[in-house]
N, C-alpha and C. Protein backbone atom coordinates (compact mmCIF):
# COMPACT_ATOMS: atom_id res chain seq x y z
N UNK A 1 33.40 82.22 113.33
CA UNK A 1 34.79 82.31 112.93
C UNK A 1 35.11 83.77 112.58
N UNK A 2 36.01 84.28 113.19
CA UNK A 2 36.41 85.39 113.30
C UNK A 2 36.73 85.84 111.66
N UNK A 3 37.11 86.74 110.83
CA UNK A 3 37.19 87.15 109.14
C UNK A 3 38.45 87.69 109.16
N UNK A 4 39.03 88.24 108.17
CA UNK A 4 40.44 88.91 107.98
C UNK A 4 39.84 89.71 106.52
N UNK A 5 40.27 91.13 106.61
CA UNK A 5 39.70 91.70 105.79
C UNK A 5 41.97 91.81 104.76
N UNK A 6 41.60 91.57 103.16
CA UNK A 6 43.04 92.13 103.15
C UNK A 6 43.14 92.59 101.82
N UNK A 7 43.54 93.85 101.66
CA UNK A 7 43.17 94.58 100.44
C UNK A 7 44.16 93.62 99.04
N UNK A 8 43.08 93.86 98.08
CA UNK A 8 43.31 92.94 96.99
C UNK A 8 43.52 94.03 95.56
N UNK A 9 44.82 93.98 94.98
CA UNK A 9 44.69 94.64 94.02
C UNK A 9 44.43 93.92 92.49
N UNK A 10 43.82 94.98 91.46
CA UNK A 10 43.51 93.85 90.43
C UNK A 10 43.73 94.86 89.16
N UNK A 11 44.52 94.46 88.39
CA UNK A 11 44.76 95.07 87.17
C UNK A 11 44.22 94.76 85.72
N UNK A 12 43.78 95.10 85.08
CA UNK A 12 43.64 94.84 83.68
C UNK A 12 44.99 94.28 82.87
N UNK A 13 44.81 93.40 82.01
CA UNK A 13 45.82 92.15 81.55
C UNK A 13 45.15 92.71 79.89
N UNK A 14 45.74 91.90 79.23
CA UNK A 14 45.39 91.28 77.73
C UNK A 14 44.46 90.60 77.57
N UNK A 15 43.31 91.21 78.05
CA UNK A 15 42.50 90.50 77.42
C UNK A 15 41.69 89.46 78.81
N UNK A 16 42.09 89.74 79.87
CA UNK A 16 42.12 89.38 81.11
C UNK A 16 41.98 90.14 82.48
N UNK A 17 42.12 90.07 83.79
CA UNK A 17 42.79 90.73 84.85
C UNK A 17 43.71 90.14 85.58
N UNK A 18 44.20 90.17 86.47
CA UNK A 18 44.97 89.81 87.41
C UNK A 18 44.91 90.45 89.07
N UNK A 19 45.18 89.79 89.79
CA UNK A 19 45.08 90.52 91.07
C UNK A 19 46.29 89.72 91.68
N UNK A 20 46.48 90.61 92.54
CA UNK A 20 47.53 89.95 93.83
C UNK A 20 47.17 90.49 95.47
N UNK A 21 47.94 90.02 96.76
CA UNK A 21 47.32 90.44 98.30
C UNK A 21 48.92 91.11 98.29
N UNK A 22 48.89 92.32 98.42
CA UNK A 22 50.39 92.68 99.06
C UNK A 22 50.60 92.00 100.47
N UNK A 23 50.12 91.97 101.04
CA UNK A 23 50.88 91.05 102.34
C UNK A 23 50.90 89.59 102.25
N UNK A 24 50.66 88.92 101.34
CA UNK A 24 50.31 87.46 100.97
C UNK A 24 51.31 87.43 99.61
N UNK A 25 53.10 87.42 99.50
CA UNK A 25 53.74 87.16 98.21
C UNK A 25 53.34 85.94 98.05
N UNK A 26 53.09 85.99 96.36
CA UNK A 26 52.94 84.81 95.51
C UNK A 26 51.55 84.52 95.48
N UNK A 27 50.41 85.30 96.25
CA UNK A 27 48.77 84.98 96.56
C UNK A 27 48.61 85.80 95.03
N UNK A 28 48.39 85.37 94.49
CA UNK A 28 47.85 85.77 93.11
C UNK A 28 46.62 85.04 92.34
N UNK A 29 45.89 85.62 91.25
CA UNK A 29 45.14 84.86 90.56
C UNK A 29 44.76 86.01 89.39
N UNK A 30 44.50 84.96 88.00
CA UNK A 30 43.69 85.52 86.92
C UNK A 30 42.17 85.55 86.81
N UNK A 31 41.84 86.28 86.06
CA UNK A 31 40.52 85.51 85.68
C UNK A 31 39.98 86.37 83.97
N UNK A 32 39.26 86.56 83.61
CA UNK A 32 38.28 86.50 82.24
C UNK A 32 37.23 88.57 82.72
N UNK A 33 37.35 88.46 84.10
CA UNK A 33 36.61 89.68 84.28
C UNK A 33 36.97 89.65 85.43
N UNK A 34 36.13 91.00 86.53
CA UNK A 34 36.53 91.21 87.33
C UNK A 34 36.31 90.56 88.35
N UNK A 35 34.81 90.32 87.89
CA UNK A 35 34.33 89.26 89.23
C UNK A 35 34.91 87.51 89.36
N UNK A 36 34.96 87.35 88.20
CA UNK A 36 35.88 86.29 88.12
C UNK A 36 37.44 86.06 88.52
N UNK A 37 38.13 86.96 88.26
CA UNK A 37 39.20 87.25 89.29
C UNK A 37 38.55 87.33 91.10
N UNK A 38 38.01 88.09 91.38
CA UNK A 38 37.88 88.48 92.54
C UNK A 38 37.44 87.06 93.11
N UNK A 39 36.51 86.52 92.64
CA UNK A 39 36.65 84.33 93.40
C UNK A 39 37.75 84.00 93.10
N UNK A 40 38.32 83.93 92.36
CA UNK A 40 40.01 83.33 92.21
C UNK A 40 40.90 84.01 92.97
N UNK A 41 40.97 85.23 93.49
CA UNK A 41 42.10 85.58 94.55
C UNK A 41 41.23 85.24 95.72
N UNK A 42 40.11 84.95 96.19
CA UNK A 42 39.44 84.76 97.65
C UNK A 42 39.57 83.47 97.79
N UNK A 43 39.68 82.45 96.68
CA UNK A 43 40.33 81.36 96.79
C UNK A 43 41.60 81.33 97.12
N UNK A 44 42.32 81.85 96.26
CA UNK A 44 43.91 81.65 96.62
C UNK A 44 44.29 82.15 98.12
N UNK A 45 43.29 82.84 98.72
CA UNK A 45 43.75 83.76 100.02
C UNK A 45 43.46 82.67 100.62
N UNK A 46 42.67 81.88 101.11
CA UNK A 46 42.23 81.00 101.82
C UNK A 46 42.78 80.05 101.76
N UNK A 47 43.48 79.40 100.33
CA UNK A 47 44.44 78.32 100.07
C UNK A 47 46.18 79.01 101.01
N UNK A 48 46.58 80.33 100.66
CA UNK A 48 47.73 80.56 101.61
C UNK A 48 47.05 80.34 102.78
N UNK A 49 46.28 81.44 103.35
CA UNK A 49 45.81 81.21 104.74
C UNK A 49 46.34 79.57 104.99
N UNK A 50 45.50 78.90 104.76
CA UNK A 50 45.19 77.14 105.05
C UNK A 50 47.53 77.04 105.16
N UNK A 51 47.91 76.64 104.48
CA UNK A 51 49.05 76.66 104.18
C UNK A 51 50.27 77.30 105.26
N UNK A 52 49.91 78.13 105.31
CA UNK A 52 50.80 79.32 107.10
C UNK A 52 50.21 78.50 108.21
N UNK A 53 49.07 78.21 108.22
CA UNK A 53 48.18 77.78 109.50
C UNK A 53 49.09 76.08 109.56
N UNK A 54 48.88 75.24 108.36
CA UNK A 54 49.39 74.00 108.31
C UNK A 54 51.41 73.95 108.63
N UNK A 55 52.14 75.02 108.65
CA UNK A 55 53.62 74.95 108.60
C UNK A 55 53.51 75.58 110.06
N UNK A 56 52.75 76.24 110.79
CA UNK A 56 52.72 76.72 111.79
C UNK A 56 53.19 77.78 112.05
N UNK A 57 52.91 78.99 110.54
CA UNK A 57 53.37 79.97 110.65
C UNK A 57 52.19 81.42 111.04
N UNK A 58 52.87 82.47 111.77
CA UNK A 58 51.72 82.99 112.19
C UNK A 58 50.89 83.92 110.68
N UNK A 59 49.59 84.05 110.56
CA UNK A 59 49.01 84.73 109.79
C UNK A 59 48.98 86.12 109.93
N UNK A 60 49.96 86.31 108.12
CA UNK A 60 49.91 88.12 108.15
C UNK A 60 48.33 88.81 108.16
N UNK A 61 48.94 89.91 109.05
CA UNK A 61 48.08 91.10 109.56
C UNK A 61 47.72 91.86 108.63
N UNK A 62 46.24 92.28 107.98
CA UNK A 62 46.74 93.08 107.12
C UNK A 62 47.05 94.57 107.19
N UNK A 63 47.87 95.15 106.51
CA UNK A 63 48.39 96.40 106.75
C UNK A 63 47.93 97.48 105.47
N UNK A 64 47.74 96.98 104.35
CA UNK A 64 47.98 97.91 103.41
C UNK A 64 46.42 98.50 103.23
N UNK A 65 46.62 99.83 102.81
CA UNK A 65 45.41 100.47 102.63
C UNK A 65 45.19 100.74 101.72
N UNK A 66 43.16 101.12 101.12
CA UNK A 66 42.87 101.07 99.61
C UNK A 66 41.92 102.34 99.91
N UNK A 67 41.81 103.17 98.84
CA UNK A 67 41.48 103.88 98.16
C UNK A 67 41.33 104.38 97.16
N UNK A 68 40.13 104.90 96.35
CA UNK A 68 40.08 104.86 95.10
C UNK A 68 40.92 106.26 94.65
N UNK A 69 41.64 106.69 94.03
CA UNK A 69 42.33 108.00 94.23
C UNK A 69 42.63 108.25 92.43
N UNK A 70 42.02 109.05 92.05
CA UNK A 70 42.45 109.45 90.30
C UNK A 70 43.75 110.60 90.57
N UNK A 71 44.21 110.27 89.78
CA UNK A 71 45.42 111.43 89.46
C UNK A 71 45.68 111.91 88.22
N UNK A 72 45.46 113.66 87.94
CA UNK A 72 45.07 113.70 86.89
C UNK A 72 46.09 114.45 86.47
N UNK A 73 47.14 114.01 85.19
CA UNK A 73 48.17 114.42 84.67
C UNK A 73 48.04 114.73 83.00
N UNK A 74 49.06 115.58 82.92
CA UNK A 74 48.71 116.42 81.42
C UNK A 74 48.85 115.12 80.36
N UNK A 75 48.40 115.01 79.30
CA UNK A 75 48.89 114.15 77.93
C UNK A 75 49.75 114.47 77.30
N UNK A 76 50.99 112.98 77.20
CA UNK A 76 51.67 113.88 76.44
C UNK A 76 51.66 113.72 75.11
């Protein structure tokens, strides 16, 4: 079975993280840490996936690109 690679972003929360798929609105998930998030959005990707495939819609391509990139600005 062919794979779909699709960049996943994940933020630090309260006490938590969060992630979302920019080409997948509403593909989101929490979790307790990072790696725990990261199974909870590979779930949720696979639950949309399943979902587009079942309405007979075609599956987004992914487009968006990741890199780790610091940007380093004065304090104010």
């Amino acid at each position: 079975m062919a794979k779909i690679k699709y960049s996943v972003v994940i933020e630090a929360a309260d006490g938590n993280y969060s992630a979302y798929v920019p080409e997948l609105p509403g593909c989101v998930a929490v979790g307790d840490t990072v790696e725990e998030t990261l199974a909870q959005i590979k779930e949720a990707i696979e639950f949309h996936l399943e979902e587009f495939v079942r309405d007979g819609l075609p599956i987004p391509k992914p487009a968006s690109q990741t890199r780790e990139v610091i940007v380093e600005v004065p304090a104010a």
